[in-house]
Protein backbone atom coordinates (compact mmCIF):
# COMPACT_ATOMS: atom_id res chain seq x y z
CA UNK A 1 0.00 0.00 0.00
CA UNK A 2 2.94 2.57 0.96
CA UNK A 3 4.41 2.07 -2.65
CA UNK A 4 1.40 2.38 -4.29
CA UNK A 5 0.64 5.70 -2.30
CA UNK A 6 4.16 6.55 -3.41
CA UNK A 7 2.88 6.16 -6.95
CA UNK A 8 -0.22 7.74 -6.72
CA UNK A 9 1.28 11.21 -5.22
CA UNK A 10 4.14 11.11 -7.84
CA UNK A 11 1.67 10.68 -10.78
CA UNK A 12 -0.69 13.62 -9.06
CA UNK A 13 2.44 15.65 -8.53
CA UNK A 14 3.81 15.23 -11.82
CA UNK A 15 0.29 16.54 -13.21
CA UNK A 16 0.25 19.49 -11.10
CA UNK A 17 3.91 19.90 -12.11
CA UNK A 18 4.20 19.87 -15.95
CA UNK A 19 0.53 20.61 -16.78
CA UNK A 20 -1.49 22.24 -13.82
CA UNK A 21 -1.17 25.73 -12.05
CA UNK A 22 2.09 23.62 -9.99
CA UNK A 23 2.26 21.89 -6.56
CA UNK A 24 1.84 24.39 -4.53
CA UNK A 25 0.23 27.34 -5.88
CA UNK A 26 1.25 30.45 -4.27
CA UNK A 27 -1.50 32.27 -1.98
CA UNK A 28 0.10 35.38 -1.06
CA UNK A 29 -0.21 36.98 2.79
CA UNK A 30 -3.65 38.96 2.56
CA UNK A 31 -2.72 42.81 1.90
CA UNK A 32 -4.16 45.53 0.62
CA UNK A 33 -2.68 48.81 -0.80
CA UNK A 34 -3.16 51.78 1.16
CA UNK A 35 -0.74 54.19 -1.23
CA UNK A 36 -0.20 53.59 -5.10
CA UNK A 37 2.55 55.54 -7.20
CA UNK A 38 4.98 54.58 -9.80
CA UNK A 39 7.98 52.93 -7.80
CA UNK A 40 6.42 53.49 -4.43
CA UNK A 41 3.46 51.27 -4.19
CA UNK A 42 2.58 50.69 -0.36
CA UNK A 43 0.89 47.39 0.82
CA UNK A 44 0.24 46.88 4.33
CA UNK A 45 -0.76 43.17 5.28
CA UNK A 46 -3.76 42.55 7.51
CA UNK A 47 -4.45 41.44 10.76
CA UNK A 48 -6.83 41.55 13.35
CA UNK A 49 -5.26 42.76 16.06
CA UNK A 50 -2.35 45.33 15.21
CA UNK A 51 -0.17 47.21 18.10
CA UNK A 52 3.06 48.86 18.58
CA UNK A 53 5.69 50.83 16.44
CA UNK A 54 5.05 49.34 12.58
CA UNK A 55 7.49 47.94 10.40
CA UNK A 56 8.62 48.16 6.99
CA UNK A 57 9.72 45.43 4.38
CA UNK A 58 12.17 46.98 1.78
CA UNK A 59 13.35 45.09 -0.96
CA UNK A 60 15.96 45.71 -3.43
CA UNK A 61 15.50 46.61 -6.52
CA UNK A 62 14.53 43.77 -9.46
CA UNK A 63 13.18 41.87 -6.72
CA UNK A 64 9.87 41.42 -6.28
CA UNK A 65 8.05 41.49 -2.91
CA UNK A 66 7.27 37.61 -2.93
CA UNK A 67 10.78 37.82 -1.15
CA UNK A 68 9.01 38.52 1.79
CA UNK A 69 6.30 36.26 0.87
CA UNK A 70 7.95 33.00 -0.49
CA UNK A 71 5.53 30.24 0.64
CA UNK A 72 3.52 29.66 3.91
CA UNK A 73 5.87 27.99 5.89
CA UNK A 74 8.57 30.43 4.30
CA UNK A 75 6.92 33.73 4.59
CA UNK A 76 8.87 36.55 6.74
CA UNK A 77 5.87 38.55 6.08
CA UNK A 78 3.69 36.36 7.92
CA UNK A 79 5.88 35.56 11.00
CA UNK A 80 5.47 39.41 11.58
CA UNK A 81 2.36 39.62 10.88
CA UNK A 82 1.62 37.17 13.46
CA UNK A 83 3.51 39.50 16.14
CA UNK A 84 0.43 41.66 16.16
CA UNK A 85 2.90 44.45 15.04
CA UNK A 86 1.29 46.37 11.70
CA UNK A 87 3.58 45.32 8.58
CA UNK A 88 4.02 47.26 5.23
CA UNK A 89 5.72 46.45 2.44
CA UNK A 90 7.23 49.11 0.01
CA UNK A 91 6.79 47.73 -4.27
CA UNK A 92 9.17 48.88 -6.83
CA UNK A 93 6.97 47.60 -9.20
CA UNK A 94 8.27 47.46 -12.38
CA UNK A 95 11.06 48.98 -14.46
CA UNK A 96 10.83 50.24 -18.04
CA UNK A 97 12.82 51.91 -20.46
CA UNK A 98 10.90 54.96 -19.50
CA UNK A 99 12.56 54.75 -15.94
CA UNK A 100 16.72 54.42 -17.73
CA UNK A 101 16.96 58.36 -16.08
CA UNK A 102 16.37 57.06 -12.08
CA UNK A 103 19.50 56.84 -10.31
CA UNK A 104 19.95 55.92 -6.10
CA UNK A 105 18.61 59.39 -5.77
CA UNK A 106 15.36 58.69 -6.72
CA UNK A 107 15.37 55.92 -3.72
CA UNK A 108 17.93 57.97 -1.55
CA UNK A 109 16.34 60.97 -1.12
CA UNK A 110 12.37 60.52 -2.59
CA UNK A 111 10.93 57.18 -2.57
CA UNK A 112 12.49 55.85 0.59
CA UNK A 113 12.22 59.07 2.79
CA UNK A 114 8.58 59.79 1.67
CA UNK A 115 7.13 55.85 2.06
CA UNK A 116 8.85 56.01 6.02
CA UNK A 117 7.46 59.38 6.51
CA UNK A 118 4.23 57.91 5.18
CA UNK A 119 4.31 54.53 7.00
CA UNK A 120 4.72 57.06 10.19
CA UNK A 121 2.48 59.20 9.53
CA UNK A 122 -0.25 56.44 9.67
CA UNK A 123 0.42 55.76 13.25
CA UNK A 124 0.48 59.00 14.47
CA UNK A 125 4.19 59.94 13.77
CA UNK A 126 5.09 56.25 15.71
CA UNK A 127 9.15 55.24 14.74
CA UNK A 128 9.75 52.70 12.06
CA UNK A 129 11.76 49.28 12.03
CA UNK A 130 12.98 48.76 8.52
CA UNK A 131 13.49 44.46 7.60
CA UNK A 132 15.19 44.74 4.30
CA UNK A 133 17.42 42.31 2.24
CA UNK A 134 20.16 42.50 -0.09
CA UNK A 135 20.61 45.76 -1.86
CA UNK A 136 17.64 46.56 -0.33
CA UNK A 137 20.13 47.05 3.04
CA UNK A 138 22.46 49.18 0.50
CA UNK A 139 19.49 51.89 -0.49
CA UNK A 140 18.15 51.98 3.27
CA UNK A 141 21.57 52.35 4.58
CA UNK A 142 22.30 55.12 2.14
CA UNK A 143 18.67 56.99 2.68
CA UNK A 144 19.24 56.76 6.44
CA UNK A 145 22.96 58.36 6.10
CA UNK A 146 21.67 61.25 4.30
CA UNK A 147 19.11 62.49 5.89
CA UNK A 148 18.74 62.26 9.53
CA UNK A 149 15.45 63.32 9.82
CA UNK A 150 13.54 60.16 9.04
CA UNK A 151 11.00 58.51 11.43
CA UNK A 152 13.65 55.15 11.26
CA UNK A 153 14.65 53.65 13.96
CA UNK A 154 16.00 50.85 13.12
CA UNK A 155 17.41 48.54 10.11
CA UNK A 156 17.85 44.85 10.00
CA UNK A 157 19.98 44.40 6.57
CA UNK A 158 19.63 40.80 5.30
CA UNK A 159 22.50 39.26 3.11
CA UNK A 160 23.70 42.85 2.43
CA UNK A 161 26.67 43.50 0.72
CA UNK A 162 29.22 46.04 1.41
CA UNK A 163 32.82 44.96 0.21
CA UNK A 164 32.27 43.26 -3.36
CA UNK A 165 35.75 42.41 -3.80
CA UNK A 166 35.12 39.87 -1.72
CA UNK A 167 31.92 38.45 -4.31
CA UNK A 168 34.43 35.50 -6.20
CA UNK A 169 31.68 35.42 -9.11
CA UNK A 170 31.83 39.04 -10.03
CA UNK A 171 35.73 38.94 -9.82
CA UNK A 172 36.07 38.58 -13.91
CA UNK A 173 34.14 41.61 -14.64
CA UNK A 174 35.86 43.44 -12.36
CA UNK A 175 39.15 42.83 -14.17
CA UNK A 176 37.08 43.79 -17.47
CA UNK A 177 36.24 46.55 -15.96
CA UNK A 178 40.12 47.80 -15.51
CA UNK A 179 40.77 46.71 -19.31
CA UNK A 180 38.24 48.50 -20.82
CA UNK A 181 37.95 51.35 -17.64
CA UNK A 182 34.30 50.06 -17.21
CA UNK A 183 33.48 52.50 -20.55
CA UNK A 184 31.84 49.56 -22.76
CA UNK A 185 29.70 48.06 -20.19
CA UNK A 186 28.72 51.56 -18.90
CA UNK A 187 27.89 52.49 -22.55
CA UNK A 188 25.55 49.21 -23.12
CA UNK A 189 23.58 49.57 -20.14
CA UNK A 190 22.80 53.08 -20.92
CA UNK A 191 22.01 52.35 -24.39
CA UNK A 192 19.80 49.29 -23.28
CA UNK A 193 18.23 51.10 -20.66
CA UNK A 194 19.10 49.78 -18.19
CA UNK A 195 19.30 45.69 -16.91
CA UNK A 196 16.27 44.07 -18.34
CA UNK A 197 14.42 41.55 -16.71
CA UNK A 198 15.46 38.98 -18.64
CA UNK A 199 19.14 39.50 -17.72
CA UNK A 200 18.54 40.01 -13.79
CA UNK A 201 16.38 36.64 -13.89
CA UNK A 202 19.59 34.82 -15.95
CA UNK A 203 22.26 36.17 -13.63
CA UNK A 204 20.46 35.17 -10.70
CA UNK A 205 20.43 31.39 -12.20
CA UNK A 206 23.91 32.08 -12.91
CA UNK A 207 25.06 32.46 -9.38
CA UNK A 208 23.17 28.76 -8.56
CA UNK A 209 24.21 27.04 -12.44
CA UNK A 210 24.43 23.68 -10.40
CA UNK A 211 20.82 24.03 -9.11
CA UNK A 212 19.83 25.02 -12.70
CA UNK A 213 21.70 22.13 -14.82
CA UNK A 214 19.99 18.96 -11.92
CA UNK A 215 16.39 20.62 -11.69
CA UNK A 216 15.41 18.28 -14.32
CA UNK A 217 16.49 15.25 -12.46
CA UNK A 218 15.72 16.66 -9.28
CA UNK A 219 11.98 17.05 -10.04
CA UNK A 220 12.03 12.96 -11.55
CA UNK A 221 13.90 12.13 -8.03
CA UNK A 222 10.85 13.91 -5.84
CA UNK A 223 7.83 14.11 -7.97
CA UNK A 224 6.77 11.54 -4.91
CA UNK A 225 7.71 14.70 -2.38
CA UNK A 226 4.93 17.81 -2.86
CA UNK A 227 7.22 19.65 0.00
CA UNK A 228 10.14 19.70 -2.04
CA UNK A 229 8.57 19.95 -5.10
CA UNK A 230 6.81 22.99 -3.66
CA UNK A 231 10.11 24.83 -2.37
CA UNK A 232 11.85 24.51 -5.52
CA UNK A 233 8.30 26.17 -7.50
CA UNK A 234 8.55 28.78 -5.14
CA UNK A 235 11.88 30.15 -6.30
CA UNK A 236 11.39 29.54 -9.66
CA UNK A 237 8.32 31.61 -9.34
CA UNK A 238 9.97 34.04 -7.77
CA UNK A 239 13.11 34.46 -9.81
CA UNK A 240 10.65 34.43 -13.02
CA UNK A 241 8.50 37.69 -11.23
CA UNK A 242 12.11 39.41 -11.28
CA UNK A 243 11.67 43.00 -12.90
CA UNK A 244 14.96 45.02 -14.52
CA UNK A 245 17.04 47.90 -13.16
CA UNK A 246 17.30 51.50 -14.38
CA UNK A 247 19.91 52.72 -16.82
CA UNK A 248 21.14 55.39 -14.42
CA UNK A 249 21.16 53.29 -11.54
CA UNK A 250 22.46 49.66 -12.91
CA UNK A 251 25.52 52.45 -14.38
CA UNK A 252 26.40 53.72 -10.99
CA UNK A 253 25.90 50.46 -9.40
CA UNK A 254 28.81 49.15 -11.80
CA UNK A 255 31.08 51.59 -11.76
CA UNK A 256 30.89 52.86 -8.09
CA UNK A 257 29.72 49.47 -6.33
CA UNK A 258 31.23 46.81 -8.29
CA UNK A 259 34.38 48.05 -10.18
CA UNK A 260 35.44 50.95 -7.98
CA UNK A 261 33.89 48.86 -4.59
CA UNK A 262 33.53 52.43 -2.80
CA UNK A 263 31.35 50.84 -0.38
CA UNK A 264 33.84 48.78 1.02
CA UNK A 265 35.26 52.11 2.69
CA UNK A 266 31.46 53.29 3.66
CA UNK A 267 31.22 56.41 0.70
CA UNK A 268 29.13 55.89 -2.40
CA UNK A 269 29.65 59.01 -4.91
CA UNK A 270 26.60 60.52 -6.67
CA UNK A 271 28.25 63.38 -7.65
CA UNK A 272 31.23 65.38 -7.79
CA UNK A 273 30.17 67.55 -4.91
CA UNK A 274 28.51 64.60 -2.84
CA UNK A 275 29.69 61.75 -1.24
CA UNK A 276 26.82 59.93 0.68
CA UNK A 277 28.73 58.76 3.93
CA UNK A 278 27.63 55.65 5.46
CA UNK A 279 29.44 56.45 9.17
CA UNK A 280 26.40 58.79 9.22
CA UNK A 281 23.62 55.79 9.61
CA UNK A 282 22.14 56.85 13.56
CA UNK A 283 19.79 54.16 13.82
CA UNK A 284 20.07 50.76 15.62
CA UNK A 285 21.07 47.91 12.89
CA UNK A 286 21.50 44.29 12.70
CA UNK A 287 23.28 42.89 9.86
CA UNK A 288 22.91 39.38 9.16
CA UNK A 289 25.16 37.02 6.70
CA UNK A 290 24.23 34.00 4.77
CA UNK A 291 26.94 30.95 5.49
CA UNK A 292 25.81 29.49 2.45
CA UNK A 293 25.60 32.97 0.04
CA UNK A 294 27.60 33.32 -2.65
CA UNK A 295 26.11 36.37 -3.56
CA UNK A 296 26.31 38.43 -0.86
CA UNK A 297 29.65 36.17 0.94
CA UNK A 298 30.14 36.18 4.91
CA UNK A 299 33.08 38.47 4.26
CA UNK A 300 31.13 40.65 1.97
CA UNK A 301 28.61 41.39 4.37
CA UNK A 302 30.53 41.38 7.10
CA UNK A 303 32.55 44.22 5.94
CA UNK A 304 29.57 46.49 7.03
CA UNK A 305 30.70 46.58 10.69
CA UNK A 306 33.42 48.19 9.95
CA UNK A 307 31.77 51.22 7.81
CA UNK A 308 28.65 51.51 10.46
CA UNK A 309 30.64 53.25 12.54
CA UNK A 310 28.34 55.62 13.95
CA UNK A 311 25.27 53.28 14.33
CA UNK A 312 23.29 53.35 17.44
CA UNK A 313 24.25 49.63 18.18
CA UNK A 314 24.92 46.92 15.59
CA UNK A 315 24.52 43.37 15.60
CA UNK A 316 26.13 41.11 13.89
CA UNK A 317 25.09 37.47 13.05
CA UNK A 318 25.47 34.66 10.67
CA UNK A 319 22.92 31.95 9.52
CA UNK A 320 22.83 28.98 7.29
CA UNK A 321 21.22 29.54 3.64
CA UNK A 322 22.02 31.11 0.67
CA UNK A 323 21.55 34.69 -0.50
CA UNK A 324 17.40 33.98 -1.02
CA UNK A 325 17.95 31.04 1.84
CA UNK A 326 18.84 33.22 4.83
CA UNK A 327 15.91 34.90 4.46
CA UNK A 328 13.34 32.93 3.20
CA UNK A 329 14.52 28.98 3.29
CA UNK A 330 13.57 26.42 5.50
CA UNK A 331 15.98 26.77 8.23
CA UNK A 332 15.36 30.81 8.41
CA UNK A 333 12.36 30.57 10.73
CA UNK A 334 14.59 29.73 13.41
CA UNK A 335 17.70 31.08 12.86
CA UNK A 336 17.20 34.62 10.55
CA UNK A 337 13.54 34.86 11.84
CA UNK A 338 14.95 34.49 15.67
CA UNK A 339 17.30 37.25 15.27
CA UNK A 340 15.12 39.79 13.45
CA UNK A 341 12.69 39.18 16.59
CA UNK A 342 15.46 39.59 19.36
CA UNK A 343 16.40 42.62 17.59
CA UNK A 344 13.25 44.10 16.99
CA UNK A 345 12.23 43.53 20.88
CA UNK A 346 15.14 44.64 22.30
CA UNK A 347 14.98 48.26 19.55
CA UNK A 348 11.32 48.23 21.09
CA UNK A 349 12.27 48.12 24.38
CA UNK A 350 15.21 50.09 24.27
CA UNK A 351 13.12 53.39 22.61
């Protein structure tokens, strides 16, 4: 009986696989949006019973907010939801060739300060706890350092990188970039654009070719197993929701974050008379490294206690997963999840 239940949910699963809406069909965390503009969408998730100081999901740009949101036993959203604390979540939303002109300064210094002064404002001028992941961490950090009048009080960075020397896969177009002086790549993103979707979705496979080469055989190996099945439809669903990056921005990213690593020593330039300074982030932060990222490396992240320097208090811990892993895997409930909690009490208690 066991193998022919075996049989059964592998036939069932295989349908749902190759022909039906998938295994596990995602059913987002109930929201609703309570502010809609181009590149600053606000959701805030419901509950019903909200209390305390809210908090904000940020997520980096060409990521989509599923991030947060992965599956139900994988959903960072959720887990603070169920604190009883009111949760928002900010949406990029998508990136055209309309939007080549936006640079950081659009999220620096308009979309980021206005969506926390708006998140604020909706509690009566109440502080806000910032969760954010990846370069997500990089745009809040930057926001927060240069202007120190935002209702933030605290950031927990996720998998954020600081010192991308320290990234192995990017370390051949680095060295293209000091051949050509980083002029031809500059000069095709700005033609293209930008980073199309396309291209983010392909370099994120890139980073995990391995995982990308054995799905095939991995899906024939577990089409008895809806669980695993289920995790490895989430991702893909995910990575395939990936929008692009603006011209502007995707061209300052390379040449000041990736070829020149400026961040390593805390200073991104925007211009020739400013230098955003990130020994000037105030707020409380906890910094958190995937052991298993090769994205965003231990050492990479790391780096960021060193550059924090004028931080309220900072926290520092790793957890297993990789760069999407440490957030939202299956061993981030109690590891990541754990520390965002401990941090966010003690912040709480602390103000």
């Amino acid at each position: 009986m066991s193998a022919l239940r075996t049989a059964r949910a592998a036939v069932g699963n295989a349908w749902a696989h190759y022909v039906g809406p998938g295994v596990e069909p995602h059913v987002p965390t109930p929201s609703r949006i309570v502010h809609d503009e181009p590149h600053a969408r606000l959701r805030r998730y419901d509950s019903p019973q909200v209390a305390g100081d809210p908090i904000l999901l940020v997520p980096p740009l060409a990521v989509h907010i599923t991030c947060f949101d992965l599956r139900e036993d994988e959903s960072l959203a959720a887990h603070l939801v169920a604190t009883g604390r009111p949760v928002y979540v900010v949406d990029f939303g998508e990136i055209g060739f309309g939007d080549r002109r936006m640079g950081f300064e659009d999220w620096i210094d308009r979309i980021l300060p206005a969506t926390l002064r708006r998140v604020s404002a909706r509690h009566g001028g109440r502080p806000v706890d910032v969760v954010t992941w990846s370069l997500g961490g990089t745009l809040t950090f930057l926001a927060a350092a240069e202007h120190d009048d935002l209702p933030l009080r605290s950031i927990a960075a996720i998998g954020t990188p600081i010192d991308y020397s320290a990234i192995p896969y990017l370390a051949p177009l680095r060295a293209l970039g000091r051949v050509t002086g980083g002029r031809v790549l500059s000069a095709t993103f700005r033609a293209a654009g930008g980073l199309p979707a396309w291209a983010v979705r392909a370099s994120f496979k890139a980073t995990a070719i391995q995982r990308e080469i054995t799905k095939p055989a991995f899906v024939l190996r577990n089409l008895h197993d809806a669980e695993r099945l289920g995790r490895m439809e989430a991702v893909d669903r995910f990575i395939g929701l990936m929008p692009g990056y603006p011209g502007r921005l995707y061209d300052q990213l390379y040449r000041h974050v990736v070829q020149d690593n400026c961040l390593r020593e805390g200073r991104l330039p925007l211009a020739a008379d400013r230098v955003v300074d990130l020994a000037k982030v105030q707020q409380d932060v906890l910094v958190v490294a995937g052991t298993e990222d090769v994205i965003a490396p231990v050492a990479c992240v790391h780096r960021a206690t060193d550059v924090l320097t004028g931080a309220r208090s900072l926290r520092y811990e790793e957890a297993p997963g990789s760069h999407l892993g440490v957030l939202s895997g299956a061993t981030a409930p109690s590891t990541t999840w754990q520390h965002i909690d401990r941090f966010l009490e003690g912040v709480a208690t602390d103000g």
